[in-house]
C-alpha atoms as a PDB file:
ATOM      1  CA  UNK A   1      12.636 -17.591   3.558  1.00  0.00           C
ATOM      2  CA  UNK A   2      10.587 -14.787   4.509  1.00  0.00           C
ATOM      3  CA  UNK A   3       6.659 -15.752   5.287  1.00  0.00           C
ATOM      4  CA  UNK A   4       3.900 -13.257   3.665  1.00  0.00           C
ATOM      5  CA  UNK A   5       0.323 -13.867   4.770  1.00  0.00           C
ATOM      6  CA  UNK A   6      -2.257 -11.908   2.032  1.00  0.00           C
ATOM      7  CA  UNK A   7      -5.583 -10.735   3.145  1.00  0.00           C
ATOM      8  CA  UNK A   8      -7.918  -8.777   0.606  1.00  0.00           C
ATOM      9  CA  UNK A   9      -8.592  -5.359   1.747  1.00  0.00           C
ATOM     10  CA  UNK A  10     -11.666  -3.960   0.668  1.00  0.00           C
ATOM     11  CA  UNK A  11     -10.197  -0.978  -2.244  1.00  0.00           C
ATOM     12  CA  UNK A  12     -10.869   2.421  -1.818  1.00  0.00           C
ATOM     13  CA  UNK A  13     -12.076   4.767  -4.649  1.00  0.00           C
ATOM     14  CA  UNK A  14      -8.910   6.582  -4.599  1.00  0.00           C
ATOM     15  CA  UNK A  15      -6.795   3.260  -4.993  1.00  0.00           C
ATOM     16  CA  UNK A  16      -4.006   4.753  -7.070  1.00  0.00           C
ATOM     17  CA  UNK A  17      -3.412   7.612  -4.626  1.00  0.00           C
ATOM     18  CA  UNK A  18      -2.911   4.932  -1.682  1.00  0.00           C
ATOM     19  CA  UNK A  19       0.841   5.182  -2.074  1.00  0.00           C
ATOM     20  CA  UNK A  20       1.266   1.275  -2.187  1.00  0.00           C
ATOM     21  CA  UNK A  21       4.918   0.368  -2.667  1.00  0.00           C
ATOM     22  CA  UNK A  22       4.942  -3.001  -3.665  1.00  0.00           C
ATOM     23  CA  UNK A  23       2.953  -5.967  -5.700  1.00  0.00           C
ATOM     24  CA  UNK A  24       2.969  -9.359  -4.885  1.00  0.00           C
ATOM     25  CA  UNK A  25       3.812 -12.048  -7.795  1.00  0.00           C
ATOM     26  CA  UNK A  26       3.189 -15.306  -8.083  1.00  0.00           C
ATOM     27  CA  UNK A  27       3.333 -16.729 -11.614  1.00  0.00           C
ATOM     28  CA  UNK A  28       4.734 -16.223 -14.748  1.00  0.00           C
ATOM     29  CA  UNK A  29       6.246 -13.035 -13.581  1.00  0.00           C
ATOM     30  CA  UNK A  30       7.822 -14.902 -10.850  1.00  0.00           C
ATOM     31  CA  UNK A  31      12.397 -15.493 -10.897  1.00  0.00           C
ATOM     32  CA  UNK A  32      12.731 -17.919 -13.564  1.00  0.00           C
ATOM     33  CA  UNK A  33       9.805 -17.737 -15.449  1.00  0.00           C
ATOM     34  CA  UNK A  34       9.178 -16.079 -19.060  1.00  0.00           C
ATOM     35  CA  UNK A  35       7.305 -12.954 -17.849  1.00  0.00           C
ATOM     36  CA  UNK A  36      10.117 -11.823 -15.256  1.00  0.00           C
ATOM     37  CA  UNK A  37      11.901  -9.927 -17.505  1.00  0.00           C
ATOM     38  CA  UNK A  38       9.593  -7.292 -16.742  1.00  0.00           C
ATOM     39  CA  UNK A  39       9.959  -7.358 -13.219  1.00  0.00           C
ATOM     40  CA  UNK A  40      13.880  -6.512 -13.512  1.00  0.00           C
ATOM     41  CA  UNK A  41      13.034  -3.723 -15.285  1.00  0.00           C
ATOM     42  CA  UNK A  42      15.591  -1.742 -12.856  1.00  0.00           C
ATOM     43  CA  UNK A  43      13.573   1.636 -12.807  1.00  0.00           C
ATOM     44  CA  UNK A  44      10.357   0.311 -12.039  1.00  0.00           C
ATOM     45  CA  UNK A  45      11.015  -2.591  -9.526  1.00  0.00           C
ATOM     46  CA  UNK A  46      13.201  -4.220  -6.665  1.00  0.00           C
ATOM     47  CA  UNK A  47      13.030  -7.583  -5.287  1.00  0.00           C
ATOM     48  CA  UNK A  48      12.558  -7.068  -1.833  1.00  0.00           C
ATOM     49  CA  UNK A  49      12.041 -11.387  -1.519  1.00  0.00           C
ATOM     50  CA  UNK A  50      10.510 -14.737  -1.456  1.00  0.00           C
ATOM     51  CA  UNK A  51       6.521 -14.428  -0.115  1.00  0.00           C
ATOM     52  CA  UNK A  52       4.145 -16.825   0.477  1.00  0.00           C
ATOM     53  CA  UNK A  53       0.194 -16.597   1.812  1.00  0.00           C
ATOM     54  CA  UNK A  54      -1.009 -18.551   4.233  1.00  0.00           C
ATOM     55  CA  UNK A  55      -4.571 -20.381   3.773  1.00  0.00           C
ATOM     56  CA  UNK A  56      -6.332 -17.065   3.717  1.00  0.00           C
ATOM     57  CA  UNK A  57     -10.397 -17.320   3.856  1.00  0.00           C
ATOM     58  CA  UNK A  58     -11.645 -17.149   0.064  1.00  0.00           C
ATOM     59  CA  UNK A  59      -8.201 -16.701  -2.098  1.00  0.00           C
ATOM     60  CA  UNK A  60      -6.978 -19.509  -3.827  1.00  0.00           C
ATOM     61  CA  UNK A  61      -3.747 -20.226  -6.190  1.00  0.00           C
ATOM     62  CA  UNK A  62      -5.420 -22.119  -9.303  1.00  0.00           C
ATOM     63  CA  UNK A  63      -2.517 -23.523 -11.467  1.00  0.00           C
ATOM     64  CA  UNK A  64      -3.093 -25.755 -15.448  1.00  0.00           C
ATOM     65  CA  UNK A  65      -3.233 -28.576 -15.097  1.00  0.00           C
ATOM     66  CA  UNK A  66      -2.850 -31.460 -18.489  1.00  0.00           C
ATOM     67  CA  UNK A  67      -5.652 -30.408 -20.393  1.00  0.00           C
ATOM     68  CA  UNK A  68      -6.339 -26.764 -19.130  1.00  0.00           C
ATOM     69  CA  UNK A  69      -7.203 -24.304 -21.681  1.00  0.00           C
ATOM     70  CA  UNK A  70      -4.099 -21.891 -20.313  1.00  0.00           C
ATOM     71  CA  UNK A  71      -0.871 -22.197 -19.199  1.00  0.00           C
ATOM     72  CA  UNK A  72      -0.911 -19.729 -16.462  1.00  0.00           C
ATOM     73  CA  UNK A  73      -1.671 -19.909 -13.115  1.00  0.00           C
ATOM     74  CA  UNK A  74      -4.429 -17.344 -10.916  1.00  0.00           C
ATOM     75  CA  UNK A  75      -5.699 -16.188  -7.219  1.00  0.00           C
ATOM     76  CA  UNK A  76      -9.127 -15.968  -7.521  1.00  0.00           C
ATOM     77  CA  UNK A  77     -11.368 -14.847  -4.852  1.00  0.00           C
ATOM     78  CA  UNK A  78     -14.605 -17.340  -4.599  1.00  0.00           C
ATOM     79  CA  UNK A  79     -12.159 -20.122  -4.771  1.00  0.00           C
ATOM     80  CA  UNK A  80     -11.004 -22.757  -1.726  1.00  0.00           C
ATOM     81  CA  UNK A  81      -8.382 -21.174   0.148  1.00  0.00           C
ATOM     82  CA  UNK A  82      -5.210 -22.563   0.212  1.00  0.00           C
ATOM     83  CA  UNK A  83      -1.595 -21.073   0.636  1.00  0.00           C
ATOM     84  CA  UNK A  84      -0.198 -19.122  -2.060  1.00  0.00           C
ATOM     85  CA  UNK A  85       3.811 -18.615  -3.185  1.00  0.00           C
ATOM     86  CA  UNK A  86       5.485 -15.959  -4.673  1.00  0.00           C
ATOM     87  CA  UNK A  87       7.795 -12.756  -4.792  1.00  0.00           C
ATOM     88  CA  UNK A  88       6.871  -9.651  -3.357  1.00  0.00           C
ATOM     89  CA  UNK A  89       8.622  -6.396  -5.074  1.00  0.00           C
ATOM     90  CA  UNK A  90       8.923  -3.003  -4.628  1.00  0.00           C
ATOM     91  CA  UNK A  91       7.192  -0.437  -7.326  1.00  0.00           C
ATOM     92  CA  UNK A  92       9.912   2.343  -7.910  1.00  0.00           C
ATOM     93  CA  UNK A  93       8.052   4.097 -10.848  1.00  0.00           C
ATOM     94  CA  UNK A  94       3.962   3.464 -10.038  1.00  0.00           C
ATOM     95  CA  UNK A  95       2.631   4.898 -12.644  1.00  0.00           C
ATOM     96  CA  UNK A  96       4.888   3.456 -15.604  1.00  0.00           C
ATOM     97  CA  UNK A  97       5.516  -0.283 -13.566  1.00  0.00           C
ATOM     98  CA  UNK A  98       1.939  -0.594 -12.766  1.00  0.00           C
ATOM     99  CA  UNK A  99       0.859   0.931 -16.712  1.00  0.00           C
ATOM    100  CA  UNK A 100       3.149  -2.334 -17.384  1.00  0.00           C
ATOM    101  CA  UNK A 101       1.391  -4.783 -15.438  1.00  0.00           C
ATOM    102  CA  UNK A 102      -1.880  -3.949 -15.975  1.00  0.00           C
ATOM    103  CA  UNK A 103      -0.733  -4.447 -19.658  1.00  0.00           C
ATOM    104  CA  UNK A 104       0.698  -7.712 -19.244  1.00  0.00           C
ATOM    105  CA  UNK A 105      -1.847  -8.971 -16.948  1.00  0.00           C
ATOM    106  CA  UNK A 106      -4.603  -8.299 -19.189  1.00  0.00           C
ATOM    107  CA  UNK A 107      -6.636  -5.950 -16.849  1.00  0.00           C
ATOM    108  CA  UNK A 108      -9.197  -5.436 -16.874  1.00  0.00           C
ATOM    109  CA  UNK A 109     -10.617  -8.459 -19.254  1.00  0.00           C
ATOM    110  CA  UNK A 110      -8.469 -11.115 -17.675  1.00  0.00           C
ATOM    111  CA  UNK A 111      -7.456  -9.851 -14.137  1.00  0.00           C
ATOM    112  CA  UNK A 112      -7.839  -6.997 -11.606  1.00  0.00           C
ATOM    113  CA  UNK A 113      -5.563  -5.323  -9.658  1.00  0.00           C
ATOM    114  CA  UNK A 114      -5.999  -5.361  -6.087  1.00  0.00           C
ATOM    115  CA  UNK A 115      -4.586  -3.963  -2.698  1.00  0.00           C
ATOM    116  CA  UNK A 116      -4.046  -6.684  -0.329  1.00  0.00           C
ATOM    117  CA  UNK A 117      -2.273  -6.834   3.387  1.00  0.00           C
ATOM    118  CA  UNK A 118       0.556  -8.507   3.618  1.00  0.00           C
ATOM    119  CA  UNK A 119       2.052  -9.506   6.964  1.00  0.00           C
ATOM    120  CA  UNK A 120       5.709  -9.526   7.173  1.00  0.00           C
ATOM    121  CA  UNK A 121       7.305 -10.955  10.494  1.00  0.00           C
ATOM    122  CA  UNK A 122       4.571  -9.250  12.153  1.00  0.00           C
ATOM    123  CA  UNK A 123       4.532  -5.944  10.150  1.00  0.00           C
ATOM    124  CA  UNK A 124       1.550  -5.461   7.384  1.00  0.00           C
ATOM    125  CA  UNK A 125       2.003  -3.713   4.552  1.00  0.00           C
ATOM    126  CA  UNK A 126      -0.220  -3.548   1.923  1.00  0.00           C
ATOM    127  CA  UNK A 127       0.897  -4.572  -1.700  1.00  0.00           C
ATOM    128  CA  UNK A 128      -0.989  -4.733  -4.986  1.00  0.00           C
ATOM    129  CA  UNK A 129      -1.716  -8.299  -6.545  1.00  0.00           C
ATOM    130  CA  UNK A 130      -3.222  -9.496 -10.035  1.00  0.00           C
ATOM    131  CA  UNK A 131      -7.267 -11.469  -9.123  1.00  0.00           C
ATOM    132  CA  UNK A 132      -8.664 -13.497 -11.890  1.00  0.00           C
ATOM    133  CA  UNK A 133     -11.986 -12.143 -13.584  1.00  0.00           C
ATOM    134  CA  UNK A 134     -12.641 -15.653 -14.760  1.00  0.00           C
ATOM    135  CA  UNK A 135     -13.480 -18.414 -12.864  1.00  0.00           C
ATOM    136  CA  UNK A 136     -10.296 -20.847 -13.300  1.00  0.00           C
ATOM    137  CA  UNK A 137     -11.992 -24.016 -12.433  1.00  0.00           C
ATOM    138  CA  UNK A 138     -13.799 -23.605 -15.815  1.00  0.00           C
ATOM    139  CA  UNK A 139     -10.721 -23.048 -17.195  1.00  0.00           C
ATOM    140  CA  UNK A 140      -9.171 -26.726 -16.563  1.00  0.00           C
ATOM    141  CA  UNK A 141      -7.051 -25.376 -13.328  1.00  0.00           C
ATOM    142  CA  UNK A 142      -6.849 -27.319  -9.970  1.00  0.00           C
ATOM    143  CA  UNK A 143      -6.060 -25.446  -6.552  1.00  0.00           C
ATOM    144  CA  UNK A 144      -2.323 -25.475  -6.312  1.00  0.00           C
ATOM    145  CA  UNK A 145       0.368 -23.995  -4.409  1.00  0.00           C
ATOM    146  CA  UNK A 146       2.863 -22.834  -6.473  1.00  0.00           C
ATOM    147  CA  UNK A 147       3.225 -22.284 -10.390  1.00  0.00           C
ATOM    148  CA  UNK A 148       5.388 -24.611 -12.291  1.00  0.00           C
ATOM    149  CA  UNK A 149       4.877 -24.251 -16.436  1.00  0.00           C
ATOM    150  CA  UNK A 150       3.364 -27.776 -17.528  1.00  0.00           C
ATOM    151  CA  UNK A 151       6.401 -28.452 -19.692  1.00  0.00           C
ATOM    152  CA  UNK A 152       8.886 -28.405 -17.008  1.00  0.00           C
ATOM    153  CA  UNK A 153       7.126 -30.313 -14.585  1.00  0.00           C
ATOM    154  CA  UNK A 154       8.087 -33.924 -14.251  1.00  0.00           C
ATOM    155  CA  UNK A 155       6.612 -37.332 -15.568  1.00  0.00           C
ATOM    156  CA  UNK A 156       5.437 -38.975 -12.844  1.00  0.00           C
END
């Protein structure tokens, strides 16, 4: 498995002409899980692997817990820091695969979209992820570090 640390860079006004290649996943649009279809949309992303963030200072993965009032997970800035999995892909068609996203993700009521630097076997890169506009602690969700959908975790 490839290791991914994620550090917010601060976003420039001309974000969209930065050239950034790929966007870093880590929820329901994840392998597996019921937004993924459109990440193998084959003209607008690749799979370039498994990612994962190390405790990076201020970024936190909230996931729902029993009793949350969502059932997805978020990174949100002002959170505890802890380490973060995912996918990272690369964007093929920007401006149609990031339209997409945007869409899904609910930008800009729900999320943002934000570059970040990723560090790949000591080569950074910078990717675009999806930070919450809400605070998710409000929301019922506990610091986690990777999504699983409540219904197909197991009974403990």
């Amino acid at each position: 498995m490839t290791k991914i640390i994620l550090e917010v860079k601060k976003r420039s006004s001309k974000a969209e002409s930065t050239c950034i290649t790929n966007v870093f996943v880590y929820g329901t649009l994840k392998t597996g899980h019921m937004l993924n279809g459109h990440m193998r949309h084959g003209d607008y992303f690749s799979l370039s692997g498994l990612a994962s963030i190390s405790k990076a200072k201020g970024l936190g993965l909230y996931v729902p817990v029993k009793g949350a009032t969502c059932s997805f997970p978020a990174i949100y800035k002002d959170g505890e820091a802890g380490k973060i999995n995912g996918e990272l892909y690369k964007i093929l068609n920007e401006k149609d695969g990031l339209e997409l996203l945007d869409l899904v993700e609910g930008v800009p009521d729900l999320y943002t979209r934000e570059i970040v630097e990723v560090n790949i076997k000591g080569k950074k890169v910078n990717a675009y992820t999806y930070i919450a506009n809400f605070n998710p602690m409000e929301w019922g969700m506990a610091l986690g570090e990777t999504f699983v959908p409540l219904k197909t975790r197991r009974r403990r």
